[in-house]
Protein backbone atom coordinates (compact mmCIF):
# COMPACT_ATOMS: atom_id res chain seq x y z
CA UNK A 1 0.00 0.00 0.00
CA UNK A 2 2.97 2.38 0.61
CA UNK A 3 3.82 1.93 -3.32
CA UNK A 4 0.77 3.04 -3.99
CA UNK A 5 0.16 5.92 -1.86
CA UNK A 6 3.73 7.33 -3.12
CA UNK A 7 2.44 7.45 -6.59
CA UNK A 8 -1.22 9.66 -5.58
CA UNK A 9 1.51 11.81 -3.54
CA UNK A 10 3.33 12.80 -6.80
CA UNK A 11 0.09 13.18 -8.91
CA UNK A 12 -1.58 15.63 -6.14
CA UNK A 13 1.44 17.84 -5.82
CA UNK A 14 1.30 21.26 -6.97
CA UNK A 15 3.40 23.50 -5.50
CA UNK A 16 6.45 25.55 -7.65
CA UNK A 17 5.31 23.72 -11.03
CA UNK A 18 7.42 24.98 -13.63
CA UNK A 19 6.73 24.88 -17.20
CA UNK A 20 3.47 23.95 -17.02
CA UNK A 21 0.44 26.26 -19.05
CA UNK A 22 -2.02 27.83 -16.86
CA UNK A 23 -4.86 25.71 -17.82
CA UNK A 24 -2.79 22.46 -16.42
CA UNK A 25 -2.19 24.13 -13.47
CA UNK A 26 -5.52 25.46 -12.59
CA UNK A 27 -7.09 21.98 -13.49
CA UNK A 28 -4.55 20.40 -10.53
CA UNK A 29 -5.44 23.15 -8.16
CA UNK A 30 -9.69 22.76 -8.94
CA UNK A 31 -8.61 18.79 -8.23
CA UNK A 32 -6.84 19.50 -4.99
CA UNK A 33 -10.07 20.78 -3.70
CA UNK A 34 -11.95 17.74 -3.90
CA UNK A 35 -9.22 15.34 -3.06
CA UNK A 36 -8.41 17.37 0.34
CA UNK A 37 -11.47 16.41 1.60
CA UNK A 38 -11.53 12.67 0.38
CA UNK A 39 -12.06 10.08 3.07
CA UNK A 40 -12.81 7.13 1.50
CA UNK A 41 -12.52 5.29 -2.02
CA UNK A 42 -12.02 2.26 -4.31
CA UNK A 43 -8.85 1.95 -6.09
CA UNK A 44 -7.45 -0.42 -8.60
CA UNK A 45 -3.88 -1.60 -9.13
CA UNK A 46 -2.49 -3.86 -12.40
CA UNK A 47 0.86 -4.45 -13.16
CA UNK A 48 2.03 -5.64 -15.98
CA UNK A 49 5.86 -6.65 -16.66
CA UNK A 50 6.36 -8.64 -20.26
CA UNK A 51 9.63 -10.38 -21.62
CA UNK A 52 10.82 -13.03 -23.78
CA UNK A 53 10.61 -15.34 -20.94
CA UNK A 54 7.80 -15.00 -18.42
CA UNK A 55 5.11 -12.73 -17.98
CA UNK A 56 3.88 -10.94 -14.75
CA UNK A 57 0.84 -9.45 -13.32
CA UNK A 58 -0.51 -8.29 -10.29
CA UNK A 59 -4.06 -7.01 -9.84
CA UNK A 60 -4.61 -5.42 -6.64
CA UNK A 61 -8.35 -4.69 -5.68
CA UNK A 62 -8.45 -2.03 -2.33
CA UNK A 63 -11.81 -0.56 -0.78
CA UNK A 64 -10.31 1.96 1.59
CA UNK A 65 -12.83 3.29 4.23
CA UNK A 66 -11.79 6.03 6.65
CA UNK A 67 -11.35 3.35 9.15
CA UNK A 68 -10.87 -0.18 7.65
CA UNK A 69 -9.91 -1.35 4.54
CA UNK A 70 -9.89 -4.72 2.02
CA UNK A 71 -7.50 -5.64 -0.54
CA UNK A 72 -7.43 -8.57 -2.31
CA UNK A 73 -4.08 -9.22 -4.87
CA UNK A 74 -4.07 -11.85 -7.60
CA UNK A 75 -0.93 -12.59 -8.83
CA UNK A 76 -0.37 -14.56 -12.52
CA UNK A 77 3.45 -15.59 -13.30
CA UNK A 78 2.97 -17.64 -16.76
CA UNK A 79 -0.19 -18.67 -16.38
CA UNK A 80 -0.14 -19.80 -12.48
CA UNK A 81 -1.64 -17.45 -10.23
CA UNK A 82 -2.24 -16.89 -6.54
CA UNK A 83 -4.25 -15.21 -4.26
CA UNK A 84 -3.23 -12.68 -1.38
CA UNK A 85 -6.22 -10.99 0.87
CA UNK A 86 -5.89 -8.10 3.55
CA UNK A 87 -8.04 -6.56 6.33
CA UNK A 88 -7.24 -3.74 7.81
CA UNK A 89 -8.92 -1.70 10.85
CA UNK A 90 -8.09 1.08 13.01
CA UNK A 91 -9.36 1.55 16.98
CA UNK A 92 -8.60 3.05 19.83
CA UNK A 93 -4.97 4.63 18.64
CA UNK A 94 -4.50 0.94 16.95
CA UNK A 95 -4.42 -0.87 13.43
CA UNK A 96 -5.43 -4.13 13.62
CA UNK A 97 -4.28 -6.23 10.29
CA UNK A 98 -5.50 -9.28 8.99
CA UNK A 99 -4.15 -11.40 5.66
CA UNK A 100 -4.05 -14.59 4.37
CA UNK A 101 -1.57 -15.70 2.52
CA UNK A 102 -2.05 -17.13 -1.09
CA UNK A 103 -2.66 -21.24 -0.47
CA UNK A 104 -3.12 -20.99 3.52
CA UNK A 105 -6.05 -21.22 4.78
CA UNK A 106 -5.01 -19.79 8.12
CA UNK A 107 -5.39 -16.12 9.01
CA UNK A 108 -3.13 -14.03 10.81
CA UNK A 109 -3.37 -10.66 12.90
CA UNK A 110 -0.93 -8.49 14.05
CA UNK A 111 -1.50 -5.20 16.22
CA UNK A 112 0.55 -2.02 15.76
CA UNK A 113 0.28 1.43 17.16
CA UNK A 114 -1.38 3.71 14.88
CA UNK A 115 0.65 6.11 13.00
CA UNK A 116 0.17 9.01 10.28
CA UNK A 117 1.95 6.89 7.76
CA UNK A 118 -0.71 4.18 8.72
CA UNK A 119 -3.57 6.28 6.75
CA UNK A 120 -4.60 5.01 3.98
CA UNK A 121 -5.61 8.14 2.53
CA UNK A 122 -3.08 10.45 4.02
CA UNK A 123 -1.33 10.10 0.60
CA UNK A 124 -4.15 11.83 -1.29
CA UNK A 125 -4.22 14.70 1.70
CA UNK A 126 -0.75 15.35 1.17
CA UNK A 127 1.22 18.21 -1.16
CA UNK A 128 4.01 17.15 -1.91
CA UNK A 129 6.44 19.06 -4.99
CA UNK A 130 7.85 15.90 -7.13
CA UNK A 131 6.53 17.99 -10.40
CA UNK A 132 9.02 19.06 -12.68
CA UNK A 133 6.96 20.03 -15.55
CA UNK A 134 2.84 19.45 -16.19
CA UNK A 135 1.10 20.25 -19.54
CA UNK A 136 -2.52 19.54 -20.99
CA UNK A 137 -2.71 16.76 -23.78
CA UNK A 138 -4.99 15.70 -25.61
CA UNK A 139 -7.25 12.96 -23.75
CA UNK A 140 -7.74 9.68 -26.06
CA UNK A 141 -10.88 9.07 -23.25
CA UNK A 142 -14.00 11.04 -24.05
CA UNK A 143 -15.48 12.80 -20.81
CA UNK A 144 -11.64 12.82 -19.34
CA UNK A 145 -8.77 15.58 -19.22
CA UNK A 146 -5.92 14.30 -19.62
CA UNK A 147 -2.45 15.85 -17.57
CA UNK A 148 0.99 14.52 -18.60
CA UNK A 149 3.47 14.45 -15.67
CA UNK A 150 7.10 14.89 -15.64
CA UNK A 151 8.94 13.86 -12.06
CA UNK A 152 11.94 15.29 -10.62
CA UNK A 153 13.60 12.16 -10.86
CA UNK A 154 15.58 12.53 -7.76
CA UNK A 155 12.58 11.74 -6.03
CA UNK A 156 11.96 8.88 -8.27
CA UNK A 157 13.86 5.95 -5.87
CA UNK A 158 12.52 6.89 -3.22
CA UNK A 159 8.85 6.93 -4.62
CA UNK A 160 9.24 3.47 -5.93
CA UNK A 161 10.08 1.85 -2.95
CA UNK A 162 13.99 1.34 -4.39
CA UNK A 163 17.44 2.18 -3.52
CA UNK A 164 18.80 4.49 -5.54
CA UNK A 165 21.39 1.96 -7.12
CA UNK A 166 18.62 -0.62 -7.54
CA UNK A 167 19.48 -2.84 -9.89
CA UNK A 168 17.60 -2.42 -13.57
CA UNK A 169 16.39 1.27 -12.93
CA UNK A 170 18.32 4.61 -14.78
CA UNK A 171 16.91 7.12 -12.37
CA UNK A 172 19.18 9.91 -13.87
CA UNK A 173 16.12 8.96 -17.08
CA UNK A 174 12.69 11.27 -16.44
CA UNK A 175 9.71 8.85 -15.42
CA UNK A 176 6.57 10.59 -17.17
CA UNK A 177 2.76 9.93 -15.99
CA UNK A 178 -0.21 10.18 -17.43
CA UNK A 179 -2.81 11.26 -14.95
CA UNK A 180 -7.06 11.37 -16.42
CA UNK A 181 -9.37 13.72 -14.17
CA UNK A 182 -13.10 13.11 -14.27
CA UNK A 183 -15.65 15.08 -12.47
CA UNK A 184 -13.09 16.83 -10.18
CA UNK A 185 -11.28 13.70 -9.42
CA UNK A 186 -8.61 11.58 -10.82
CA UNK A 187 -10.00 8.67 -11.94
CA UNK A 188 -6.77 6.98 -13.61
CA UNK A 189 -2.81 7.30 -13.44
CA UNK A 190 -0.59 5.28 -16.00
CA UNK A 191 2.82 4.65 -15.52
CA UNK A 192 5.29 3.24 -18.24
CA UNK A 193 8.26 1.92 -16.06
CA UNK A 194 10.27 0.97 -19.03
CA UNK A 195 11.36 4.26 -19.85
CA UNK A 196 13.71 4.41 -17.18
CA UNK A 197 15.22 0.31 -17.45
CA UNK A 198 18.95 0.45 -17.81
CA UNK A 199 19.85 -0.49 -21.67
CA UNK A 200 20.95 -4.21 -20.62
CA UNK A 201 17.33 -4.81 -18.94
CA UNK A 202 15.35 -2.74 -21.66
CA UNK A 203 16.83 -5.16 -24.39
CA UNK A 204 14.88 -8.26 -22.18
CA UNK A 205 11.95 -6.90 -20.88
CA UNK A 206 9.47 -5.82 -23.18
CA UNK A 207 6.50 -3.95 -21.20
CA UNK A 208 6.36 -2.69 -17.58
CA UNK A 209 3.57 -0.93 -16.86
CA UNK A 210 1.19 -0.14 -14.14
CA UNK A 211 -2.56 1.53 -14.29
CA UNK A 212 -4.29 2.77 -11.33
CA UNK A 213 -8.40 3.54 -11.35
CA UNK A 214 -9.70 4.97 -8.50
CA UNK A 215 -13.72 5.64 -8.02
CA UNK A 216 -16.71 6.03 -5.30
CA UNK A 217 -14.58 8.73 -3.63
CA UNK A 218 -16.60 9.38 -0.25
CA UNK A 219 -18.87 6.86 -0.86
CA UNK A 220 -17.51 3.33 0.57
CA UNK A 221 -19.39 2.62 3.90
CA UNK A 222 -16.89 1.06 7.30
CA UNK A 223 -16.01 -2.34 5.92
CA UNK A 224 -16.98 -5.14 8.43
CA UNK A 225 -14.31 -7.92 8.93
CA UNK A 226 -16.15 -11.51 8.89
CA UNK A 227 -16.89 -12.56 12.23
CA UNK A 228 -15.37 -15.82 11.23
CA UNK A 229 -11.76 -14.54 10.56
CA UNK A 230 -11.81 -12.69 14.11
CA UNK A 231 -12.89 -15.89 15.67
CA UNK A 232 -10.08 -18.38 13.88
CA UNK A 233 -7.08 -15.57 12.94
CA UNK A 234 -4.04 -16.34 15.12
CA UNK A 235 -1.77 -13.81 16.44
CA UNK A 236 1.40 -13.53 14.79
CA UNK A 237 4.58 -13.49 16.87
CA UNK A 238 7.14 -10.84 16.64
């Protein structure tokens, strides 16, 4: 989830955007008004890495409510895929997290104190400036506006979850996003991570991609954890 939330970071940023037109910028500024007050959606995660020897994809479904969450991941490597589900639930200064791990039938919990990074959402409530230039293009989507997002890329580590020698990545290369906004909101980002693969792993792997969707923002109700996974879910040992 921390993936994830690095990403809507960069795409709600706004402040000290340079080269951008005025019509991109007030678009992300009429955006950051709905999205500071966003406590709850759905969001969407595939991944997608291609090459001439194996193929890869996640799909990660999330429901994020201001207090609990769900996400269930599907995972495909050629063909065999597996299944990885997540509750979530904050009380009294607490998160509470329960998973099951793809093949096990057993549940797990584990308690943690709760902490601002433990917000789901706080990602989409924060300004953050990883812009280095945003324009208006032309949207392929009817109904959508369509931004296209240059990062300062030395933010880009960092934002991926990598070190900044990690191996396969040319972070000194400009990772561009497309971000769609519909009705006030963004509705999709897509990321092509293959622009910024070091020659040797660009010549192997042929598509990297991820797509986010996001939707129902302020509209997903507290999400109740089966009675039967509180009952059975064993707690895991530091």
């Amino acid at each position: 989830m921390k993936k994830i939330k690095c990403f809507i970071v960069l795409l709600l940023s706004i402040c000290c955007l340079t080269g951008c037109g005025e019509s991109a910028e007030k678009i992300l500024e009429d955006t950051l008004v709905n999205m500071r007050d966003l406590k709850t959606l759905k969001m969407t995660l595939k991944a997608e890495v291609g090459s001439s020897l194996y193929s890869l994809e996640i799909l990660e479904e999330g429901t994020y409510a201001e207090n609990s969450s769900y996400i269930k991941t599907t995972t495909s490597i050629v063909g065999n895929e597996s299944i990885n589900e997540a509750y979530s639930l904050k009380k009294d200064g607490k998160i509470y997290t329960y998973h099951k791990e793809a093949e096990k039938e057993v549940w797990k919990y584990n308690i943690k104190e709760l902490q601002e990074d433990n917000d789901d959402l706080s990602a989409v409530k924060t300004i953050a400036d990883n812009y280095k230039t945003v324009k208006k293009v032309k949207s392929e989507k009817s109904g959508y506006t369509k931004l296209e997002v240059t990062l300062d890329n030395s933010k880009t580590p960092s934002l991926l979850g990598e070190d900044e020698k990690a191996e396969g990545f040319d972070f000194s290369k400009d990772l561009i996003l497309d971000l769609y906004i519909k009705d006030g909101y963004i509705a999709i980002i897509k990321i092509d991570l293959s622009n910024i693969l070091t020659e040797d792993y660009a010549e192997d792997i042929t598509k990297y991609t991820m797509r986010f969707e996001l939707s129902d923002y302020n509209k997903v109700k507290e999400i109740e954890i089966p009675k039967d996974i509180l009952d059975k879910a064993k707690l895991e040992e530091e």
